[in-house]
PDB file of N, CA and C in Angstrom:
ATOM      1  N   UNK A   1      60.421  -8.020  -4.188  1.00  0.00           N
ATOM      2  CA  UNK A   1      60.145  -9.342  -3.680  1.00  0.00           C
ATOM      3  C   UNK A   1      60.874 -10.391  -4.503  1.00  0.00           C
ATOM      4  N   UNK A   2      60.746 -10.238  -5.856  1.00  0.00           N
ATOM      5  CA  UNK A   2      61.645 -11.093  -6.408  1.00  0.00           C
ATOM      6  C   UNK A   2      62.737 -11.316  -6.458  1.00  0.00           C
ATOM      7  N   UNK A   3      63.843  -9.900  -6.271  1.00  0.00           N
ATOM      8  CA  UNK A   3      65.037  -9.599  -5.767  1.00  0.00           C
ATOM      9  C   UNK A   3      65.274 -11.140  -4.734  1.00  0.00           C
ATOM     10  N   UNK A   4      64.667 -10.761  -3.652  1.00  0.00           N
ATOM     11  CA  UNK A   4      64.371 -11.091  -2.365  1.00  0.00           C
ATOM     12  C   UNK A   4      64.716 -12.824  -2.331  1.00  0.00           C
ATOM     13  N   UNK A   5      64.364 -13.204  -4.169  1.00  0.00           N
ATOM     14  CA  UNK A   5      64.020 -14.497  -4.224  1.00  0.00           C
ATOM     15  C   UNK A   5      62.867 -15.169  -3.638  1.00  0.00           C
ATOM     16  N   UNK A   6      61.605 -14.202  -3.698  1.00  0.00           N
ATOM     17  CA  UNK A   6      60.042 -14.918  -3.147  1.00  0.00           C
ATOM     18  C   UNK A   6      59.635 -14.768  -4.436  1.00  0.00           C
ATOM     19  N   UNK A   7      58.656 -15.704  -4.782  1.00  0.00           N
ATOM     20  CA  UNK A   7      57.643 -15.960  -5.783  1.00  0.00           C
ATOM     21  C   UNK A   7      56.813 -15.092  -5.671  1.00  0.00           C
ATOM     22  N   UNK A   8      56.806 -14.430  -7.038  1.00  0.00           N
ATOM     23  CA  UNK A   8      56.403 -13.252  -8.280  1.00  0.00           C
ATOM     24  C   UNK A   8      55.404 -13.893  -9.388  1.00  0.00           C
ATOM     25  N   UNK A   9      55.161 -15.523  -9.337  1.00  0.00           N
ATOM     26  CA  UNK A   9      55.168 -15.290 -10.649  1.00  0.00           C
ATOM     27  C   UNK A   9      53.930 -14.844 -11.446  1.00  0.00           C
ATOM     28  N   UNK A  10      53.854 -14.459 -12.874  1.00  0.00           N
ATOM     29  CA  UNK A  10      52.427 -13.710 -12.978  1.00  0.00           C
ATOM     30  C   UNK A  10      51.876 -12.703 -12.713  1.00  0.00           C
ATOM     31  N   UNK A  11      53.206 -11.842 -12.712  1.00  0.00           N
ATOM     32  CA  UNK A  11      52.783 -10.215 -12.418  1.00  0.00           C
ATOM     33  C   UNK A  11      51.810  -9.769 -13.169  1.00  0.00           C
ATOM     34  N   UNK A  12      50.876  -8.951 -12.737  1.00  0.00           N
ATOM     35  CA  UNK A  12      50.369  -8.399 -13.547  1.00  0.00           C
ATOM     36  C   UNK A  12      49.468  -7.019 -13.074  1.00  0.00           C
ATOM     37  N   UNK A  13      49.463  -5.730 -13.359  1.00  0.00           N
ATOM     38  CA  UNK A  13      48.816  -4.937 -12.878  1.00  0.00           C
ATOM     39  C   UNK A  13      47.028  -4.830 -13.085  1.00  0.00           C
ATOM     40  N   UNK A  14      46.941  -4.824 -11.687  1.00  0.00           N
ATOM     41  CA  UNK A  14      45.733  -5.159 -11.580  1.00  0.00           C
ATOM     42  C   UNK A  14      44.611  -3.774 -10.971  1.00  0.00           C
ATOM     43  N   UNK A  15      45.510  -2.670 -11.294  1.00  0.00           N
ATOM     44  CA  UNK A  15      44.626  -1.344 -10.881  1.00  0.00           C
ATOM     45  C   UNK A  15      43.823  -1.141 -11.086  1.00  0.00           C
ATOM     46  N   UNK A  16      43.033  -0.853 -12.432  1.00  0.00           N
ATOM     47  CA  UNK A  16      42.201  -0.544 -12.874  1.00  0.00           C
ATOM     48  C   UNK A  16      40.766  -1.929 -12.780  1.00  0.00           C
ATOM     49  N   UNK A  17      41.415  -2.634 -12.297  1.00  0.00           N
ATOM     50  CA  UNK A  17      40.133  -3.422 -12.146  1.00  0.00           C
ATOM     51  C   UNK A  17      39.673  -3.107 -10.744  1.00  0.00           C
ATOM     52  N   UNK A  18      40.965  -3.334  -9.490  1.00  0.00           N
ATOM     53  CA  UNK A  18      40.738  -3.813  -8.293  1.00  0.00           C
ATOM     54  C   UNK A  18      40.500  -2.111  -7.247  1.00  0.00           C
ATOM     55  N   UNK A  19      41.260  -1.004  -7.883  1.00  0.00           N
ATOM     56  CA  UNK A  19      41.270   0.223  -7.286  1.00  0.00           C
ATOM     57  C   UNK A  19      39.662   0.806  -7.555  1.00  0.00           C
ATOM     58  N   UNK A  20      39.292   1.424  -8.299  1.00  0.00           N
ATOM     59  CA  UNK A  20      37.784   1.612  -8.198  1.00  0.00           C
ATOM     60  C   UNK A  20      37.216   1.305  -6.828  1.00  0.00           C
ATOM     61  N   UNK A  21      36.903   0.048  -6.665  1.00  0.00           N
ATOM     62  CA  UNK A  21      36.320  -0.561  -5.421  1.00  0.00           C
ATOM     63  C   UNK A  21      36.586  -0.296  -4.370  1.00  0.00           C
ATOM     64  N   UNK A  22      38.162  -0.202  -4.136  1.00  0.00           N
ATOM     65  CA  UNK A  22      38.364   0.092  -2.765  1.00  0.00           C
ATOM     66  C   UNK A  22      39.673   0.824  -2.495  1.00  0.00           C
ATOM     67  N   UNK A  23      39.095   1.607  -3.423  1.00  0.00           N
ATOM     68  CA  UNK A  23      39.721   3.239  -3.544  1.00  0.00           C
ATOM     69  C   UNK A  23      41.530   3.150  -2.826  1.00  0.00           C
ATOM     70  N   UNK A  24      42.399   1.632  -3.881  1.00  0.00           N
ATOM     71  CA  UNK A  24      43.648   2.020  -3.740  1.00  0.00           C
ATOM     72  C   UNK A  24      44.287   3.068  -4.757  1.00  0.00           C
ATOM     73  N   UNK A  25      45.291   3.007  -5.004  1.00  0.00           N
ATOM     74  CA  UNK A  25      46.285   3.829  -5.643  1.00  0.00           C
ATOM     75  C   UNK A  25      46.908   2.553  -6.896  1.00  0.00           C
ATOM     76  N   UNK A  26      47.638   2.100  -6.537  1.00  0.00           N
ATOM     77  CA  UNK A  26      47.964   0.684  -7.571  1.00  0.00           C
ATOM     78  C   UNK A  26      47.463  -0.467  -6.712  1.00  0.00           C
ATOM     79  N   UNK A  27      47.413  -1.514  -7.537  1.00  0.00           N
ATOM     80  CA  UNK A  27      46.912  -2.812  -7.104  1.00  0.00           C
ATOM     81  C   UNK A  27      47.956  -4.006  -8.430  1.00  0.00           C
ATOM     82  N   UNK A  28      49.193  -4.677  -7.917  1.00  0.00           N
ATOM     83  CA  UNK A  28      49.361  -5.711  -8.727  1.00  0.00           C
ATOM     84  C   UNK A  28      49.868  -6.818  -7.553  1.00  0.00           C
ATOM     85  N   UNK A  29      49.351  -8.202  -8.810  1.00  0.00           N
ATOM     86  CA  UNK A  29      48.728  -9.159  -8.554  1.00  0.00           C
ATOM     87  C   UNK A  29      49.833 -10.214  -8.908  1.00  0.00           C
ATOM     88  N   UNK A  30      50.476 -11.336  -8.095  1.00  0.00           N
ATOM     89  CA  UNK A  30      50.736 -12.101  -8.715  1.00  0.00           C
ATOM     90  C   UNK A  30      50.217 -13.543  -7.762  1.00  0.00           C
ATOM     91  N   UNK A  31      50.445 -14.882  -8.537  1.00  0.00           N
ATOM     92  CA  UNK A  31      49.850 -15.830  -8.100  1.00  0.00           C
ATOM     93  C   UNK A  31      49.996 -16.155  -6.414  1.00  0.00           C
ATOM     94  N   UNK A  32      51.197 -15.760  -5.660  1.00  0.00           N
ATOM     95  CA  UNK A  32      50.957 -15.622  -4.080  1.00  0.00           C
ATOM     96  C   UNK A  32      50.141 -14.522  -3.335  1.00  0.00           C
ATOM     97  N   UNK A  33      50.433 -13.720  -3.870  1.00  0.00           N
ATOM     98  CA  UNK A  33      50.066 -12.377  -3.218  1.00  0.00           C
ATOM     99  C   UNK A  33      49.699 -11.392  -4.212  1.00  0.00           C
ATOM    100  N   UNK A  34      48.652 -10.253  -3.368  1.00  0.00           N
ATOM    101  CA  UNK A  34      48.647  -9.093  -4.154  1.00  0.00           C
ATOM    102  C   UNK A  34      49.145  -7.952  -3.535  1.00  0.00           C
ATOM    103  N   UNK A  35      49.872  -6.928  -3.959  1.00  0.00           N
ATOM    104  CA  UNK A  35      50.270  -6.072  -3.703  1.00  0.00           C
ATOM    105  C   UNK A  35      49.598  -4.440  -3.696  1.00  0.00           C
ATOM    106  N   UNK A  36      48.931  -4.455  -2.637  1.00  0.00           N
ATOM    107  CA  UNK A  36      47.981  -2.832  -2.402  1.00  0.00           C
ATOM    108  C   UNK A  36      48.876  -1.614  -2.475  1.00  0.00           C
ATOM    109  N   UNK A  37      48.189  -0.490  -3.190  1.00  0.00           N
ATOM    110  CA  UNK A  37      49.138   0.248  -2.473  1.00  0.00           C
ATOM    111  C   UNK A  37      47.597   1.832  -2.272  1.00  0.00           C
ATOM    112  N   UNK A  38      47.708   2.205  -0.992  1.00  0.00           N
ATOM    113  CA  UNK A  38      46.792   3.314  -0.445  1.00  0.00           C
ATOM    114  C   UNK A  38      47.429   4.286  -0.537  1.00  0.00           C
ATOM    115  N   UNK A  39      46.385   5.498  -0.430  1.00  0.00           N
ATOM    116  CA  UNK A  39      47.152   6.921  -0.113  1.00  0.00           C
ATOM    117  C   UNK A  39      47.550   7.138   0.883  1.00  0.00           C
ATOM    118  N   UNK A  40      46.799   6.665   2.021  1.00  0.00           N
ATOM    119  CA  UNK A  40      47.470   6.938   3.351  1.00  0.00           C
ATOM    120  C   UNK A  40      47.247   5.935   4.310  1.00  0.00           C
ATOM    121  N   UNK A  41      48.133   5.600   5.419  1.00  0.00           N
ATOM    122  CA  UNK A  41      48.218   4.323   6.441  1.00  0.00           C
ATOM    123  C   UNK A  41      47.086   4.187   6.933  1.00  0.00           C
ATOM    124  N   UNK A  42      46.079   4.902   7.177  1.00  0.00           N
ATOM    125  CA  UNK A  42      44.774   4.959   7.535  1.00  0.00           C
ATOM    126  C   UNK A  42      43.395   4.126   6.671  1.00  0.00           C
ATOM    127  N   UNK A  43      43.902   4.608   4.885  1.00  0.00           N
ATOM    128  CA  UNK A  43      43.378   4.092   4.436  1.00  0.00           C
ATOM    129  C   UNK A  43      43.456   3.011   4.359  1.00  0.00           C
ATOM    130  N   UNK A  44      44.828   1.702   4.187  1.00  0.00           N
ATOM    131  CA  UNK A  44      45.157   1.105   4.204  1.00  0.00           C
ATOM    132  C   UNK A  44      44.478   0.192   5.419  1.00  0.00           C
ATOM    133  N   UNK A  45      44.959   0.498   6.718  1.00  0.00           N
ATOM    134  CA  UNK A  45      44.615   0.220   7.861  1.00  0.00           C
ATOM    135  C   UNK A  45      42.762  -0.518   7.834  1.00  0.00           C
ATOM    136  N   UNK A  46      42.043   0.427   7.011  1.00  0.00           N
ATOM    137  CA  UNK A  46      40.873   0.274   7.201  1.00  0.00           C
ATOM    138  C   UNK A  46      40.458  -1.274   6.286  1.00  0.00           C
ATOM    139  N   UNK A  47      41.075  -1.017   5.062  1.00  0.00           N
ATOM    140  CA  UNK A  47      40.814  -2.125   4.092  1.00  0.00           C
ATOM    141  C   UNK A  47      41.716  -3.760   4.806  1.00  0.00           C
ATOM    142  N   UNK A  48      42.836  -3.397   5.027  1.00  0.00           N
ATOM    143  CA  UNK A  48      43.282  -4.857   5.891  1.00  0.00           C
ATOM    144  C   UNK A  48      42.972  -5.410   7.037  1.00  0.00           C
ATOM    145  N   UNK A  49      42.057  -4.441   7.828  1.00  0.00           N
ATOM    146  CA  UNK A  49      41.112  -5.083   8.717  1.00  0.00           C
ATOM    147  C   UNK A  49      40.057  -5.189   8.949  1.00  0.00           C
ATOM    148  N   UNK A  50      39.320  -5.141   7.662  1.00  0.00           N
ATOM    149  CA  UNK A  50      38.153  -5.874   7.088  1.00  0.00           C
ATOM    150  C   UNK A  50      38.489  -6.765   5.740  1.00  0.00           C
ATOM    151  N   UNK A  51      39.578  -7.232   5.868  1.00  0.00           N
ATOM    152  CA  UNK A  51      39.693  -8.037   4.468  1.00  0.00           C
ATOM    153  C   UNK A  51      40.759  -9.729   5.510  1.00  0.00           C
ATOM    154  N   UNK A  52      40.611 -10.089   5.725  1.00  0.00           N
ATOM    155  CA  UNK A  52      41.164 -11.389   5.995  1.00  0.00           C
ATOM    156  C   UNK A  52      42.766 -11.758   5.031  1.00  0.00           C
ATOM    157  N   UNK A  53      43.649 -12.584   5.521  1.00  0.00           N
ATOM    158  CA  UNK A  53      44.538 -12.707   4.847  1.00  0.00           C
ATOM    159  C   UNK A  53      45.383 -12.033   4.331  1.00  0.00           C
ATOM    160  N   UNK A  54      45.518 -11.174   5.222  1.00  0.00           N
ATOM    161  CA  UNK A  54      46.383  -9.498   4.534  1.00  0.00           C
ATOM    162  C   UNK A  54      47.168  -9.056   5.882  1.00  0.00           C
ATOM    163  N   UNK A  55      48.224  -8.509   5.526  1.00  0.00           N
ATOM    164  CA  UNK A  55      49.584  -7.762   5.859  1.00  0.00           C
ATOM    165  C   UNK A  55      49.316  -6.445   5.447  1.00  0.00           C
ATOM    166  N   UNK A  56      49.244  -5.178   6.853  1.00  0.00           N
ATOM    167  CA  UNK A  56      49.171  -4.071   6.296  1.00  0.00           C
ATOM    168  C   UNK A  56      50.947  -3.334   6.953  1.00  0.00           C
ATOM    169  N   UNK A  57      51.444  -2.492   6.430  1.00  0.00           N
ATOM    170  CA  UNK A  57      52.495  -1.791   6.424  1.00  0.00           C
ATOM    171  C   UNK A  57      52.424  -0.220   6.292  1.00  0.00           C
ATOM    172  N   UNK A  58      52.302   0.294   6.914  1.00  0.00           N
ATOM    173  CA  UNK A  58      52.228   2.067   6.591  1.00  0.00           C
ATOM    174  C   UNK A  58      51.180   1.498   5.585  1.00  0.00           C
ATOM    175  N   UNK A  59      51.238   2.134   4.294  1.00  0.00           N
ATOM    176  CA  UNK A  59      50.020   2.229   3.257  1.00  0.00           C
ATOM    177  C   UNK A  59      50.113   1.515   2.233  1.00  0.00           C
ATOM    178  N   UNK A  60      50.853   0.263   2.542  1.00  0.00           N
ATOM    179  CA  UNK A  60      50.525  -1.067   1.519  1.00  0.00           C
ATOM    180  C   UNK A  60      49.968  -2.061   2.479  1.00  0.00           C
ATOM    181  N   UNK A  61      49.520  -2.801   1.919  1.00  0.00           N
ATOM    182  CA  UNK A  61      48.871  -3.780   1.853  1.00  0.00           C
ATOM    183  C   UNK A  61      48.973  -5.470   0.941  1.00  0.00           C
ATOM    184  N   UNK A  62      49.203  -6.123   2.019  1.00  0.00           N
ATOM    185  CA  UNK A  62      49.743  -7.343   1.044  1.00  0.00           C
ATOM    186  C   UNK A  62      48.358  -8.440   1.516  1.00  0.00           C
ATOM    187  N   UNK A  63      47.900  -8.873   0.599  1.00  0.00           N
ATOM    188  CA  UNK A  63      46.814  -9.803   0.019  1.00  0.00           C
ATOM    189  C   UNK A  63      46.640 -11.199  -0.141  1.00  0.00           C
ATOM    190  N   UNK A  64      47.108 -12.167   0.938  1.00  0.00           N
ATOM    191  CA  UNK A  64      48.167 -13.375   0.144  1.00  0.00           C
ATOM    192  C   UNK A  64      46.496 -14.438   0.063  1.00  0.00           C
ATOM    193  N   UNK A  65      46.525 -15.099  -0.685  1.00  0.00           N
ATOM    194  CA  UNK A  65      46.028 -16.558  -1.461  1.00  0.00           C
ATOM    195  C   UNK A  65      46.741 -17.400  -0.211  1.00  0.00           C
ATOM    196  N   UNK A  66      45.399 -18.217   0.152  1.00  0.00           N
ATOM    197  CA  UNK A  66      45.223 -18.971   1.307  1.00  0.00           C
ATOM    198  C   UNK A  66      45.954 -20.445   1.377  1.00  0.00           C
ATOM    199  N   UNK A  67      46.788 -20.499   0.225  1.00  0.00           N
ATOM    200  CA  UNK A  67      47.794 -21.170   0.355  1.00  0.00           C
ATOM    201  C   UNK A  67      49.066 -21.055   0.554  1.00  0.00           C
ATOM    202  N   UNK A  68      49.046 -19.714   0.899  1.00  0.00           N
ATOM    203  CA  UNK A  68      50.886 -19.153   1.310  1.00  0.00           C
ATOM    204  C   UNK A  68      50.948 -19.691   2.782  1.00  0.00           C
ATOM    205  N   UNK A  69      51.910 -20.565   2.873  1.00  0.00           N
ATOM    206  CA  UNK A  69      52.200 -20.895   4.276  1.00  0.00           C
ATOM    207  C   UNK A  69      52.596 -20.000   5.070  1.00  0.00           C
ATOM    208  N   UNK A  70      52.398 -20.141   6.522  1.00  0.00           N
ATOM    209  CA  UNK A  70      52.856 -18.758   7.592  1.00  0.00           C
ATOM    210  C   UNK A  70      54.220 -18.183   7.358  1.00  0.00           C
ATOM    211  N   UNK A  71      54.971 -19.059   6.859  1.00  0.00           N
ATOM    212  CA  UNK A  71      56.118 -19.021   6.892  1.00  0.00           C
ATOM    213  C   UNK A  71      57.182 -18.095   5.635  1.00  0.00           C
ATOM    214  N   UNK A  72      56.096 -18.778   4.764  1.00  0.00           N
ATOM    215  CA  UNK A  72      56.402 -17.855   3.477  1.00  0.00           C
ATOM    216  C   UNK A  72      55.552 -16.419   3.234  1.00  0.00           C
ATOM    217  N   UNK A  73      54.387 -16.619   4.202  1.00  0.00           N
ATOM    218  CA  UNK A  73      54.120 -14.759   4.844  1.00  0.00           C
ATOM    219  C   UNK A  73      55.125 -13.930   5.510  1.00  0.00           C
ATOM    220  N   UNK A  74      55.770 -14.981   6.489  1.00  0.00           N
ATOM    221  CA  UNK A  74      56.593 -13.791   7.407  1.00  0.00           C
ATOM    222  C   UNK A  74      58.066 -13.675   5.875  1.00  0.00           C
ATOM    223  N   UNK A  75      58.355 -14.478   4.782  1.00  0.00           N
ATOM    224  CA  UNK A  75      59.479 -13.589   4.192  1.00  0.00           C
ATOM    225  C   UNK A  75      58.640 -12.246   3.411  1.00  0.00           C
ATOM    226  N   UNK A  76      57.314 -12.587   2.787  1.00  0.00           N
ATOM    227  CA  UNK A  76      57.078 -11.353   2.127  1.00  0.00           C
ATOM    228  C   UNK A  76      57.099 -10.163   2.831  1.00  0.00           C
ATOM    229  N   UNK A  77      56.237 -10.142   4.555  1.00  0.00           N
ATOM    230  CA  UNK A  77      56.008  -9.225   5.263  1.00  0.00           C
ATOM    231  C   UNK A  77      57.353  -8.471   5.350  1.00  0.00           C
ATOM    232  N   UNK A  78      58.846  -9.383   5.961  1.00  0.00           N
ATOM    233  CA  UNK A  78      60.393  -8.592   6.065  1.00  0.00           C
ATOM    234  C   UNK A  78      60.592  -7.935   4.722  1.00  0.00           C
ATOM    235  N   UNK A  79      59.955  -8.373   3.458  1.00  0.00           N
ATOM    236  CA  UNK A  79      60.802  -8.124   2.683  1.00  0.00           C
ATOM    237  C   UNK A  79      59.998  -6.028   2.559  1.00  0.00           C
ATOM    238  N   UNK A  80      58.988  -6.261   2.934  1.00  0.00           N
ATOM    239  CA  UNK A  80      57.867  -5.097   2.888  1.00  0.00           C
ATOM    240  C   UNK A  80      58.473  -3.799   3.915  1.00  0.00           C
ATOM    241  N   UNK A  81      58.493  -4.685   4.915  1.00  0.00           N
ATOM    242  CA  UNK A  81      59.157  -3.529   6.243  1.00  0.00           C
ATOM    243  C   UNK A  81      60.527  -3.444   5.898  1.00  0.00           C
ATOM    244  N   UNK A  82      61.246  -3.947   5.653  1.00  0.00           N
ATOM    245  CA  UNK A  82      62.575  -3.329   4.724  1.00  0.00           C
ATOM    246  C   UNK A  82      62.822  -2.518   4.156  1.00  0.00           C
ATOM    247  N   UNK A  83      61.985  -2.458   3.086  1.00  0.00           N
ATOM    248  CA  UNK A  83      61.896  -1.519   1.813  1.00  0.00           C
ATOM    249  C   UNK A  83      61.215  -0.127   2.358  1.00  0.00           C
ATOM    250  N   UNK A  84      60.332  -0.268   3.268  1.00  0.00           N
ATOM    251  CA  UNK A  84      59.894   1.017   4.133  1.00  0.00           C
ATOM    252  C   UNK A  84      60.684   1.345   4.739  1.00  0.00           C
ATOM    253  N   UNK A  85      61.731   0.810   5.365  1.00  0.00           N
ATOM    254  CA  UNK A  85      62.809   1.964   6.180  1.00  0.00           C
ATOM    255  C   UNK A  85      63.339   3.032   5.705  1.00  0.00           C
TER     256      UNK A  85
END
């Protein structure tokens, strides 16, 4: 994403706090968005449509802070389905 030139800033891995709960795989965090990652599209699937404000992709999951404009959702979302091809 940063590549990408989208705002990163404040990385920080946030697994061990945020996975427990809702049984991801990694979880990091920066001040736009958080970055999920599930074992499988299913799992994924289940947590981004009971969680509001989220982008699911095969078995990530993106998390964004209710101040990311629509606009600056749709670059994180391309930059997500990209990297999955």
């Amino acid at each position: 994403m940063g590549a990408a030139g989208l705002a990163v800033a404040n990385q920080q891995d946030v697994s061990k706090q945020k996975c427990p709960d809702i049984k991801c795989l990694e979880a990091v965090e920066t001040d736009p968005v958080t970055v999920l990652v599930f074992s499988t599209t299913g799992a994924a699937e289940g947590y981004a449509g009971a969680t509001p404000g989220t982008f699911q992709a095969m078995n990530i999951v993106l998390q964004f802070v209710p101040s990311v404009s629509a606009k600056d959702r749709g670059a994180y979302e391309q930059v997500v389905n990209r990297a999955l091809m």
